[in-house]
Protein backbone atom coordinates (compact mmCIF):
# COMPACT_ATOMS: atom_id res chain seq x y z
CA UNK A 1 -8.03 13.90 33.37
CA UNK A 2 -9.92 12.43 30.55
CA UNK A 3 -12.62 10.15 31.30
CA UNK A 4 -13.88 8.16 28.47
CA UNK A 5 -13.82 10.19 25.79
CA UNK A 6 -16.35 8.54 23.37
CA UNK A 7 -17.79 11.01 20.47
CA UNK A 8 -16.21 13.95 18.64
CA UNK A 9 -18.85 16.30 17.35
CA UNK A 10 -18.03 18.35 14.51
CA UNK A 11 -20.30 21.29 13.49
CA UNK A 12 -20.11 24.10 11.17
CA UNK A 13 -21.94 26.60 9.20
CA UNK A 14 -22.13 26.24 5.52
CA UNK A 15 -20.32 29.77 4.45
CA UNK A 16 -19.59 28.34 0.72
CA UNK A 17 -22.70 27.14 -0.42
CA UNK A 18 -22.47 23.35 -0.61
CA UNK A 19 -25.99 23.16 1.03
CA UNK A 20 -28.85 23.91 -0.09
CA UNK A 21 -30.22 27.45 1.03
CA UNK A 22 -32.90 25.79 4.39
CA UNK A 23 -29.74 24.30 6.09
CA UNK A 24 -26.84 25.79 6.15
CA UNK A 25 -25.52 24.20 9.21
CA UNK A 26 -23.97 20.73 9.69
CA UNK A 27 -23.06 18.10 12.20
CA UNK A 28 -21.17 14.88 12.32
CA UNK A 29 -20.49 13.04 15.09
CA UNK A 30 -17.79 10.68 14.91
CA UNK A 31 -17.59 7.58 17.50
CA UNK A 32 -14.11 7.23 18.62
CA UNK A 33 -14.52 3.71 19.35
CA UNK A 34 -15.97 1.69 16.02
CA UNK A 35 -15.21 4.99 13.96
CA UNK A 36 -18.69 5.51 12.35
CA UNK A 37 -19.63 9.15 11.49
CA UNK A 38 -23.39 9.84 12.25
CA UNK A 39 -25.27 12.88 10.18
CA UNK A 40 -27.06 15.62 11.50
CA UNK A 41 -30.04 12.96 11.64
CA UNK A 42 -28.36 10.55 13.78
CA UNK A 43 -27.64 8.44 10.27
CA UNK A 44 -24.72 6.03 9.68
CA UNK A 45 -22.74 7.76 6.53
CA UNK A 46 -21.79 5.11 3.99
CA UNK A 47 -20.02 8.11 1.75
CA UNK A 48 -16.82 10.09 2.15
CA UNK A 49 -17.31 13.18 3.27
CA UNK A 50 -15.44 16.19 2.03
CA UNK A 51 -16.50 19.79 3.24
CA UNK A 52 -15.29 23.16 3.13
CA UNK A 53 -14.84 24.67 6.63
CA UNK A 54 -12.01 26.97 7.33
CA UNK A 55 -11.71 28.42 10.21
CA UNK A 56 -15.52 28.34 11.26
CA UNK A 57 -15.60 24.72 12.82
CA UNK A 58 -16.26 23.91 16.08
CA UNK A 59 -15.10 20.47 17.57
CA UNK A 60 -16.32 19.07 20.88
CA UNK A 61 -14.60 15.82 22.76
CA UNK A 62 -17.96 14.54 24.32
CA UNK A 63 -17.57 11.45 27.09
CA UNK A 64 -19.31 8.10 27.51
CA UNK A 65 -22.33 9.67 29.42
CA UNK A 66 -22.72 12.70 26.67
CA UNK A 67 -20.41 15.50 28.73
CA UNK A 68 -18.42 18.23 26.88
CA UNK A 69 -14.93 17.74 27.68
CA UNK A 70 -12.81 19.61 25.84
CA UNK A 71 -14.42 22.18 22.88
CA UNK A 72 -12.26 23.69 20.38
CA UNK A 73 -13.99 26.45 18.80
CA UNK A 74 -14.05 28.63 15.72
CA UNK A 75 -11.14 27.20 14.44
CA UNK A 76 -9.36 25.24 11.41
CA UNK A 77 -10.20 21.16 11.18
CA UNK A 78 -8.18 20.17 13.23
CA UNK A 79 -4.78 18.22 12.73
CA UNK A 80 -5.83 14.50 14.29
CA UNK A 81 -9.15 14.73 12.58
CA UNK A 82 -9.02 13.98 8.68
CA UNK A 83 -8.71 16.62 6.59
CA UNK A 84 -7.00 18.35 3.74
CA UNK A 85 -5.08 21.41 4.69
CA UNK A 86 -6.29 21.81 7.28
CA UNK A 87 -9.63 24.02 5.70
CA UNK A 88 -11.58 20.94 4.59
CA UNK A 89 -13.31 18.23 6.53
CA UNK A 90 -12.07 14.83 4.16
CA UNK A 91 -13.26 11.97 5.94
CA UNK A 92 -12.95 8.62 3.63
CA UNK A 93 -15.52 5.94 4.58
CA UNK A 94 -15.18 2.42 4.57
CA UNK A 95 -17.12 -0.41 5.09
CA UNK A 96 -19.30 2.32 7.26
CA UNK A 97 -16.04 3.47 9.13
CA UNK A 98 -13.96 6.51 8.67
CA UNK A 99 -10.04 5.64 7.84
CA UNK A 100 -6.97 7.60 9.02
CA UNK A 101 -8.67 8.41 12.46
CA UNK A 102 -6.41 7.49 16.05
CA UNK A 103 -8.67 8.00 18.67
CA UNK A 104 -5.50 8.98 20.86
CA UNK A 105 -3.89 11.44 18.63
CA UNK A 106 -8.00 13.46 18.75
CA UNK A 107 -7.65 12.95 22.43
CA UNK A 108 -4.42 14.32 23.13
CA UNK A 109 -4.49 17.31 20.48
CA UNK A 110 -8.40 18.14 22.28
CA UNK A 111 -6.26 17.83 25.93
CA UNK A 112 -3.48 20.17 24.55
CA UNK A 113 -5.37 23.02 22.66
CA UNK A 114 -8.95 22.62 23.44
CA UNK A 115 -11.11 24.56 26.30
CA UNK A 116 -11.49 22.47 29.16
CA UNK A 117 -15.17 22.04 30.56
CA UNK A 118 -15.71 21.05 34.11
CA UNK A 119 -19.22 19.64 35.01
């Protein structure tokens, strides 16, 4: 059982060169809730976002009190999280919220293929 799933953090290593050579790792966390994306610096991103990932993300279903719920790992963006073909990260932001994002559609895709965590 799922209790209060709240953030989905999304992180991923930079394999095609769209950072600059220091940081080659990202993060976004994306509140379920209000839909605001936050950067690797706990920022508010105003801009769409559109990344290159593959198969290399990893995508954690954190709860209201910052507890891993459900990870899925090394794997393709997936399907209830907005992307193009599944490879890219293409999240489309605005007024400071990401569009084309059901909090339960992430929920039940991270219940059906994700790794449960128990705490």
């Amino acid at each position: 059982m799922i209790n209060n799933p709240k953030i989905v953090l999304v992180e991923f290593e930079d394999d095609y060169n769209e950072l600059d050579e220091k940081n080659n790792s990202l993060a976004y966390k994306i509140n379920l809730d209000t839909k605001e994306v936050f950067d690797t610096d706990g920022k508010l991103v105003e801009n769409d976002i559109f990344f290159k990932i593959v198969d290399r993300g990893t995508y954690s279903l954190i709860d209201d009190k910052g507890r891993v719920l459900y990870v899925i790992e090394d794997d393709y963006v997936p399907h209830s999280i907005p992307n193009e073909y599944n490879d890219y990260l293409d999240f489309k932001i605005e007024d400071g919220k990401i569009k084309y994002l059901d909090k339960y559609k992430v929920i039940s895709e991270f219940a059906a293929i994700g790794k449960e965590y128990t705490f």
